[in-house]
C-alpha atoms as a PDB file:
ATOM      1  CA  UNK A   1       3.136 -22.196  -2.419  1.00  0.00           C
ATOM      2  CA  UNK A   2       2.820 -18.438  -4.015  1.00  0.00           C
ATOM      3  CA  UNK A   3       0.455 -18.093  -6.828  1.00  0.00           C
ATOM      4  CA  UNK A   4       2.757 -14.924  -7.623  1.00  0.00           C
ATOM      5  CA  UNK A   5       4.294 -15.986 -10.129  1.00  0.00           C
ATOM      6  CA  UNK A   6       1.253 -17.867 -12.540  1.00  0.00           C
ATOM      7  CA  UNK A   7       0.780 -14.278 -14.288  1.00  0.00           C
ATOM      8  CA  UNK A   8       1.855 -10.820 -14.398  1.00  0.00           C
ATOM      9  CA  UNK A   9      -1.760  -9.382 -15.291  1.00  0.00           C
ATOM     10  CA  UNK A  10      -2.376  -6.414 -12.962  1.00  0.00           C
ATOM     11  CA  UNK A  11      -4.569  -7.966  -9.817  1.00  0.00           C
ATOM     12  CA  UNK A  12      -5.172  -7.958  -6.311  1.00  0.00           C
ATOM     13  CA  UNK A  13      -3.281 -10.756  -4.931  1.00  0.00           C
ATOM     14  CA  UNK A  14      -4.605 -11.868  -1.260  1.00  0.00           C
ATOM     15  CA  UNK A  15      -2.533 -12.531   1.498  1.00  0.00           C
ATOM     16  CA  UNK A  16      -2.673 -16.044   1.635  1.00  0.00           C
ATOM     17  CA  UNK A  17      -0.915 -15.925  -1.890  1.00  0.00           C
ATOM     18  CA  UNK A  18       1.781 -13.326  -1.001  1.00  0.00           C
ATOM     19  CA  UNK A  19       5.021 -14.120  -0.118  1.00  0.00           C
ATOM     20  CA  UNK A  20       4.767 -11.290   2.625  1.00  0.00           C
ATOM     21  CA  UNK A  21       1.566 -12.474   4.060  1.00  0.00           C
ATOM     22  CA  UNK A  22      -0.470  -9.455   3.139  1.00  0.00           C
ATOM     23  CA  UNK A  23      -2.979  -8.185   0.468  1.00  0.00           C
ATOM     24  CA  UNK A  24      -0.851  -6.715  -3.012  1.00  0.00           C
ATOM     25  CA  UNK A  25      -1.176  -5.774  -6.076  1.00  0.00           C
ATOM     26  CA  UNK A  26       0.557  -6.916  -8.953  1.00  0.00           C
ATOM     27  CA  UNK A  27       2.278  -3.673 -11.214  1.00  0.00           C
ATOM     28  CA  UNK A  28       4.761  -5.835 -12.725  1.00  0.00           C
ATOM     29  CA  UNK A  29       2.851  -5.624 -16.082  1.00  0.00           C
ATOM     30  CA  UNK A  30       3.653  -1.689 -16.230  1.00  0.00           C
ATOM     31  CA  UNK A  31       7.128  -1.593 -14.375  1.00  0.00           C
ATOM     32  CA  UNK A  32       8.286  -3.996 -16.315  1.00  0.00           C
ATOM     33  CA  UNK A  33       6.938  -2.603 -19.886  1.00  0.00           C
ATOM     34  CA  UNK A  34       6.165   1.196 -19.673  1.00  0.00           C
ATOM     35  CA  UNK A  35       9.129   3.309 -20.679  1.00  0.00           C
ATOM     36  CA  UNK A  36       9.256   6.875 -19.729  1.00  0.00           C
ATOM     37  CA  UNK A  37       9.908   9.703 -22.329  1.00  0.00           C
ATOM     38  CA  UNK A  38      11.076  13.385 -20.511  1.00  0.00           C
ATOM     39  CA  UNK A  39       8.742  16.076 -22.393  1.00  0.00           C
ATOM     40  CA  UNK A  40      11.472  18.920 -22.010  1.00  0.00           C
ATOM     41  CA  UNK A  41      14.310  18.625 -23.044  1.00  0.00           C
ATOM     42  CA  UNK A  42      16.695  20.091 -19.898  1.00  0.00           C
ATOM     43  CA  UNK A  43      14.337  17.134 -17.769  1.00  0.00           C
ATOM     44  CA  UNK A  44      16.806  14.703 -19.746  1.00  0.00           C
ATOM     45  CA  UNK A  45      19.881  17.025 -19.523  1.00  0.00           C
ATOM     46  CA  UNK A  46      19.808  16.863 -16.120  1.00  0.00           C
ATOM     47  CA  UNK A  47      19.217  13.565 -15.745  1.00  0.00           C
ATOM     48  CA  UNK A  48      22.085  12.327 -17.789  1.00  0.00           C
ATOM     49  CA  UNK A  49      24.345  15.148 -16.541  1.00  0.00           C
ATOM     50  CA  UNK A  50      23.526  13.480 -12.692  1.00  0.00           C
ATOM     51  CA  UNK A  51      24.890   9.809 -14.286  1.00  0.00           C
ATOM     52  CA  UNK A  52      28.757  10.230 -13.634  1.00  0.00           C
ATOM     53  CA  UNK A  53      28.145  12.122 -10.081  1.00  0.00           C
ATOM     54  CA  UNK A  54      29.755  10.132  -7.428  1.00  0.00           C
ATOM     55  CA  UNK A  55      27.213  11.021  -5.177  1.00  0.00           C
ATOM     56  CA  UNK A  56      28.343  14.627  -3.928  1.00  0.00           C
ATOM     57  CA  UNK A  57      25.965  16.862  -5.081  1.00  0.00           C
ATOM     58  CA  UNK A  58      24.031  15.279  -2.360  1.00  0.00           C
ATOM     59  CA  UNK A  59      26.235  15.085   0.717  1.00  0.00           C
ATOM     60  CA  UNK A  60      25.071  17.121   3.169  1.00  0.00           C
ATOM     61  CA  UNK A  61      21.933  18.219   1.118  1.00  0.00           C
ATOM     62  CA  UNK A  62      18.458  18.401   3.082  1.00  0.00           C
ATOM     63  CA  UNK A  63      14.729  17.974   2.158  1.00  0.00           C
ATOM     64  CA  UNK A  64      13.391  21.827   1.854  1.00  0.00           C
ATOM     65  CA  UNK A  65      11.076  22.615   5.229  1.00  0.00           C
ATOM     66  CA  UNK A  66      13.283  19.570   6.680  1.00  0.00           C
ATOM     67  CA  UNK A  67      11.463  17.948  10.130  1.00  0.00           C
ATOM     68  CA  UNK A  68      12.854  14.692  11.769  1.00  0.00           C
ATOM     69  CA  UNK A  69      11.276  11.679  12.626  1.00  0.00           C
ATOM     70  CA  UNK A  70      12.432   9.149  14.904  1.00  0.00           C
ATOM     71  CA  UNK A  71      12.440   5.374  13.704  1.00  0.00           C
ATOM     72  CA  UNK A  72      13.115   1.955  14.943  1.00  0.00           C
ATOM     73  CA  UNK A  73      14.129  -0.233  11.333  1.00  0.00           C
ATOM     74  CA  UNK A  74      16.815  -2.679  11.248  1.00  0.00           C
ATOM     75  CA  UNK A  75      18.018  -4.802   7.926  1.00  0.00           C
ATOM     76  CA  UNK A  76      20.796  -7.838   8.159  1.00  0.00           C
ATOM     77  CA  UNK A  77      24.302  -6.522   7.062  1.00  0.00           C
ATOM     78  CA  UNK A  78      24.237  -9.906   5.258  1.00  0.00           C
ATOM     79  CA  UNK A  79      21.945  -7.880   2.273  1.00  0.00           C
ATOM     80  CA  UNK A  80      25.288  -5.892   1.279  1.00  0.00           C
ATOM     81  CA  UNK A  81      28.398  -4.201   2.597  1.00  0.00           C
ATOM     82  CA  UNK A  82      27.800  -0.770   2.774  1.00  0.00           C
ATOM     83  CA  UNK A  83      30.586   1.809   1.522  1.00  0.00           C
ATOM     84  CA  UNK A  84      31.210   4.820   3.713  1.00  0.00           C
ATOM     85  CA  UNK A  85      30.684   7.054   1.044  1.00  0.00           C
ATOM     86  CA  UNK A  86      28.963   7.305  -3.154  1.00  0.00           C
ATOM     87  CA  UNK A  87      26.815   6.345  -4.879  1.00  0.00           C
ATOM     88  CA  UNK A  88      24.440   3.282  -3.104  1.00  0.00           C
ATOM     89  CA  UNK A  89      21.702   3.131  -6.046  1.00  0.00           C
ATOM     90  CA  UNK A  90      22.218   4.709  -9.270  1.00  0.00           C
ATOM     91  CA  UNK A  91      19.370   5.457 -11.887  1.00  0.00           C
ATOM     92  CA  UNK A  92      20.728   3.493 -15.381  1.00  0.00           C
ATOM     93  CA  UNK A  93      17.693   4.899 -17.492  1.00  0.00           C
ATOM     94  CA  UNK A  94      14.659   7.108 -17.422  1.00  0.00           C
ATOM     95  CA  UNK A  95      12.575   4.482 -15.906  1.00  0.00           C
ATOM     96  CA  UNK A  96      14.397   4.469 -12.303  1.00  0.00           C
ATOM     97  CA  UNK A  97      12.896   7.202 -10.577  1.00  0.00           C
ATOM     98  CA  UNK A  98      15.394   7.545  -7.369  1.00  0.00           C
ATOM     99  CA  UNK A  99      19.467   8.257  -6.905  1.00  0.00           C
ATOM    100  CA  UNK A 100      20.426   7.051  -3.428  1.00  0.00           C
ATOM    101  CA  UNK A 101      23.686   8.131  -1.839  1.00  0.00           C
ATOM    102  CA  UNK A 102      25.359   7.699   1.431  1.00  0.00           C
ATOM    103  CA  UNK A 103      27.839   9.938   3.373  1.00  0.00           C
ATOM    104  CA  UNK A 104      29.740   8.959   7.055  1.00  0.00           C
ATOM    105  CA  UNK A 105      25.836   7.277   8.367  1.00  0.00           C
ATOM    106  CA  UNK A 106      23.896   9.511   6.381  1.00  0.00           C
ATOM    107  CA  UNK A 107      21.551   8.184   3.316  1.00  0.00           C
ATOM    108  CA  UNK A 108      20.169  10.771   0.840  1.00  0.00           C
ATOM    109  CA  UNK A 109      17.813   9.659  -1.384  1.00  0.00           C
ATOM    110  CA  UNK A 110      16.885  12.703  -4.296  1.00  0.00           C
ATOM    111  CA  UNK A 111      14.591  12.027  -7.760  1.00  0.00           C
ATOM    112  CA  UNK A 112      16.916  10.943 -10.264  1.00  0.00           C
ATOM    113  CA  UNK A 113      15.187  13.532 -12.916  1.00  0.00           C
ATOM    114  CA  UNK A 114      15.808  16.706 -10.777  1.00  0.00           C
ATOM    115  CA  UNK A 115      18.424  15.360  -8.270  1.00  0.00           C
ATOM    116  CA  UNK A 116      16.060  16.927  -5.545  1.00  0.00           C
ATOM    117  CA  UNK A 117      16.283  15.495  -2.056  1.00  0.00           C
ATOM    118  CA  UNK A 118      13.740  13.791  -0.746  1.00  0.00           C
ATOM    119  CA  UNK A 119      14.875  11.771   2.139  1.00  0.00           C
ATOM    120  CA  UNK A 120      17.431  11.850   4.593  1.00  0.00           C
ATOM    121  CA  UNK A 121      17.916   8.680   7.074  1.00  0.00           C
ATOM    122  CA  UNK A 122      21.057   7.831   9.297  1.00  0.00           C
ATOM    123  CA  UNK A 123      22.030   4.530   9.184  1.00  0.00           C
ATOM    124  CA  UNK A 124      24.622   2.666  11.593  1.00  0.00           C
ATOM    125  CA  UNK A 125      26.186  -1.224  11.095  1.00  0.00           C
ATOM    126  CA  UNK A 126      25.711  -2.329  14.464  1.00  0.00           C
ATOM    127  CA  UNK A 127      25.847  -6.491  16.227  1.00  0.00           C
ATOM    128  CA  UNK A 128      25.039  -7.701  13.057  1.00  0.00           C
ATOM    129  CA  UNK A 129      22.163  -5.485  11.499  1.00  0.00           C
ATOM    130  CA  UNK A 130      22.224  -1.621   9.992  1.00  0.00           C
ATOM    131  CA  UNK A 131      20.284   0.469  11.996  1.00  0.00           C
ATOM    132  CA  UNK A 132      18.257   3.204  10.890  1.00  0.00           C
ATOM    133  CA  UNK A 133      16.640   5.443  14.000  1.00  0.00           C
ATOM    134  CA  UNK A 134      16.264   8.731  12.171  1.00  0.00           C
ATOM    135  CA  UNK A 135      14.474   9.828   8.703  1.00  0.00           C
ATOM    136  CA  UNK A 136      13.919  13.378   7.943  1.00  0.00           C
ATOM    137  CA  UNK A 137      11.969  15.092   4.573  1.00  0.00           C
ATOM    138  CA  UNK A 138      10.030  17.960   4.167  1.00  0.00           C
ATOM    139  CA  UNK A 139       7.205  18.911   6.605  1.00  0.00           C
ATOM    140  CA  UNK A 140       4.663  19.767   3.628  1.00  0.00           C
ATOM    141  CA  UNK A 141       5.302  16.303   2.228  1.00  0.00           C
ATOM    142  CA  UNK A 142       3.199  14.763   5.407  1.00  0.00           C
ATOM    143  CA  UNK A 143      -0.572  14.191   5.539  1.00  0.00           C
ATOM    144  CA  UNK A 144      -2.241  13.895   9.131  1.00  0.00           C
ATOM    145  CA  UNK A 145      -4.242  11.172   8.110  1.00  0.00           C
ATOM    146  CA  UNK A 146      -1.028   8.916   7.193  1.00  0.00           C
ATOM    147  CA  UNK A 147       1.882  10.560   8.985  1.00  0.00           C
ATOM    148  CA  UNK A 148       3.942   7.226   8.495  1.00  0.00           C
ATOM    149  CA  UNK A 149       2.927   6.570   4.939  1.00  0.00           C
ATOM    150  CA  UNK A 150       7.028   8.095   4.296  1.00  0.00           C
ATOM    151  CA  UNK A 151       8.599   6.248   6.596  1.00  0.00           C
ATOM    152  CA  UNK A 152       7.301   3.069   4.828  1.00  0.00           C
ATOM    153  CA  UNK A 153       8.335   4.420   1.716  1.00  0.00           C
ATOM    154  CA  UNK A 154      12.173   4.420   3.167  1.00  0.00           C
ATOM    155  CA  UNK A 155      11.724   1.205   4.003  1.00  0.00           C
ATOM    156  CA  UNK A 156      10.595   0.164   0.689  1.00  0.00           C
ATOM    157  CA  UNK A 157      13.717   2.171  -1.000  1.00  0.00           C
ATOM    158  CA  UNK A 158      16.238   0.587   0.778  1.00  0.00           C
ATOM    159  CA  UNK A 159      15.152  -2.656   0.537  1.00  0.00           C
ATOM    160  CA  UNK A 160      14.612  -2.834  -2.803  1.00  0.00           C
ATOM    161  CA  UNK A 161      17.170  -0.348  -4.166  1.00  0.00           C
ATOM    162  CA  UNK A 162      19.825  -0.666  -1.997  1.00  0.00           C
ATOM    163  CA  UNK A 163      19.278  -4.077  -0.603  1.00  0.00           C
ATOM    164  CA  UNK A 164      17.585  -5.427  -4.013  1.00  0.00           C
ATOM    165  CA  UNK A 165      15.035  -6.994  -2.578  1.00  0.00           C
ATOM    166  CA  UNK A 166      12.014  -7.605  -4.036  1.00  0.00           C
ATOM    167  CA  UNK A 167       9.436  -5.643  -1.312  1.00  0.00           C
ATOM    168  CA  UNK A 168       6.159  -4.338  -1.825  1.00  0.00           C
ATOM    169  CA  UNK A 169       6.028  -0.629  -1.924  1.00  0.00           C
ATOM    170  CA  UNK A 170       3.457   1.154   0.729  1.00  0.00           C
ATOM    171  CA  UNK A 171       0.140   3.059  -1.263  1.00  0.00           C
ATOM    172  CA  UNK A 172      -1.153   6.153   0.527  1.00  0.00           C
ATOM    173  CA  UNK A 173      -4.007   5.633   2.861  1.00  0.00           C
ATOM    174  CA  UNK A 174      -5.021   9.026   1.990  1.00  0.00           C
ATOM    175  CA  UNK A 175      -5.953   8.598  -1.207  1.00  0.00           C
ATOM    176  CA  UNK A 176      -8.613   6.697  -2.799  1.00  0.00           C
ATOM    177  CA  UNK A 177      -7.368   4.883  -5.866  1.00  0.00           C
ATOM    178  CA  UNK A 178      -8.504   2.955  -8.420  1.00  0.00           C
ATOM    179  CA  UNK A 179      -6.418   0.130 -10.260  1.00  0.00           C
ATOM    180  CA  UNK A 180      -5.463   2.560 -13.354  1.00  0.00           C
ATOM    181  CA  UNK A 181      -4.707   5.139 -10.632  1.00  0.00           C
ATOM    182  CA  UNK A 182      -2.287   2.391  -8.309  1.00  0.00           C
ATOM    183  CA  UNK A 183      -0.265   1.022 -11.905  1.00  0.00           C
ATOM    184  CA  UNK A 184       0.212   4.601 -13.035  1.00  0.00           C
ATOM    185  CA  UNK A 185       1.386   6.098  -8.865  1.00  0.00           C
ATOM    186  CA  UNK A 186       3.188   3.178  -8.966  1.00  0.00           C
ATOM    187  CA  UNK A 187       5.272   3.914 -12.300  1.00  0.00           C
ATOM    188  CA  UNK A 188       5.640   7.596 -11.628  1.00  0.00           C
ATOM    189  CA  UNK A 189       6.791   6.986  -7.934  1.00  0.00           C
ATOM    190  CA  UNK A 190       9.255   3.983  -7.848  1.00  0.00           C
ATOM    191  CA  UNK A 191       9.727   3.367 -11.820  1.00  0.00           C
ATOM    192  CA  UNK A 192      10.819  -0.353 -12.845  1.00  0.00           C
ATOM    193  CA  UNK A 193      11.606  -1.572  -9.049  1.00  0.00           C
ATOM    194  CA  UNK A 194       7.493  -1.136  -8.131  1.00  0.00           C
ATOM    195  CA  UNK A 195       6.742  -4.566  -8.763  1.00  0.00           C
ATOM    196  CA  UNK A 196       4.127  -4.711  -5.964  1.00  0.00           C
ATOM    197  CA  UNK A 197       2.007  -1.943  -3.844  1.00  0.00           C
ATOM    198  CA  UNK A 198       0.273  -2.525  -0.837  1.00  0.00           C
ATOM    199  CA  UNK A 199      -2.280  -1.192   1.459  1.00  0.00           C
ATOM    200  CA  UNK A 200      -0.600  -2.942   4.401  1.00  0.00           C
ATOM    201  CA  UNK A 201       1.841  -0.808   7.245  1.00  0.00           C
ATOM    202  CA  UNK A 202       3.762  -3.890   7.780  1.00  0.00           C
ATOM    203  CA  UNK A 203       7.187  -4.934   8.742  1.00  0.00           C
ATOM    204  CA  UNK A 204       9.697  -4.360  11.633  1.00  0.00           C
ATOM    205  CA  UNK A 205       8.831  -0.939  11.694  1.00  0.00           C
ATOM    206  CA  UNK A 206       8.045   1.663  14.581  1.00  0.00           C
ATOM    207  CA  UNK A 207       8.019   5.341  14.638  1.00  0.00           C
ATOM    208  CA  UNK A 208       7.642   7.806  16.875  1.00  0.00           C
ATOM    209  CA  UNK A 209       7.094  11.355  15.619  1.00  0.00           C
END
C-alpha cells in the first residue's frame, strides 16, 4: 500500500512507496498553498484578457525557432472524449501556469500569463487509444545533455491537464537542484497540478529525434 498519502511535507518518496514505481518528490505542500501574485500589472491584463478565448489565438500558432521531434505516446480514449476544436485545459487563476488548445489533430499548449506557445503535438484517436507521434517547440529550448527532458514534459501536460491525471512531472537532468530549488521549478513550471517531480524518464514513451 502507498505511503503517499500519510503527509504532504515536502520529501523524497522511494519507489517502493510510489504509486508509479519510481523515486518522487512530494510538492504538494507548495502547489497546493503558494498563490502567485503578477508584479506588473499588463502580466494580469493579459492573463485575464486570454480567459474568454475559445482557443483561437492559438490555432495554427508555432513555438519560435520551431524543430520537430518524432514520438511514439499513446493514452486510452477512455481518459476523455476529445473535441475537434477549443479550449482542452483552461487556466481558472494565476496559479495554473499552462492554456492547452486543440485544432483538427493539432494540440497547442502556450503559458497562460503570456499566451506564448510552447508546444505543438499532433494527436490522432485511433483502435482505441489517442496517438501522439509528433511534438515540436523551439530549438533553443533543448539541452544536449537531456534532449527528451520536453517530450516528458508533454507527457506530463496531457496527462494531468487534459487527462486529469494525477502524474509526476519530469525534473531536468541538467540541472542540479536542491529541494528549495525542485518546490519552487515546480510552482513556477506546472503551478497547482505539480503535485509530484521526478528524476525518472519513465512511461510508454519513445522518441526519436
Amino acid at each position: 500500500m502507498s505511503k503517499i498519502d500519510d503527509t504532504m511535507e515536502p520529501r523524497w518518496i522511494e519507489a517502493h512507496d510510489s504509486p508509479w514505481g519510481i523515486r518522487v518528490f512530494d510538492c504538494r505542500a507548495i502547489a497546493t498553498a503558494m498563490v502567485s501574485t503578477a508584479k506588473h500589472s499588463d502580466s494580469a491584463e493579459q492573463f485575464i484578457a486570454l480567459r474568454n478565448s475559445d482557443g483561437a489565438h492559438l490555432f495554427g500558432k508555432r513555438p519560435e525557432g520551431a524543430v520537430q521531434m518524432d514520438v511514439n505516446i499513446s493514452y486510452p480514449v477512455t481518459l476523455r472524449a476529445l473535441p475537434d476544436r477549443g479550449m482542452i485545459f483552461r487556466a481558472e487563476t494565476l496559479d495554473d501556469k499552462w492554456d492547452i488548445a486543440i485544432d483538427d489533430g493539432v494540440v497547442t499548449f502556450a503559458r497562460s500569463w503570456t499566451g506564448e506557445v510552447v508546444y505543438n503535438c499532433d494527436i490522432v484517436n485511433l483502435n482505441g487509444n489517442y496517438d501522439v507521434s509528433t511534438i515540436v517547440l523551439s530549438e533553443s529550448i533543448i539541452n544536449e545533455s537531456d534532449i527528451y527532458y520536453h517530450v516528458h514534459v508533454v507527457n506530463y501536460l496531457l496527462f494531468s491537464h487534459v487527462f486529469d491525471v494525477v502524474y509526476p512531472h519530469p525534473l531536468p537532468l541538467s540541472e542540479a537542484m536542491d529541494e528549495d530549488d525542485i518546490l519552487m521549478s515546480s510552482f513556477a513550471s506546472f503551478g497547482r497540478k505539480g503535485w509530484f517531480a521526478t528524476l525518472d524518464r519513465f512511461g510508454e514513451v519513445s522518441a526519436e529525434q
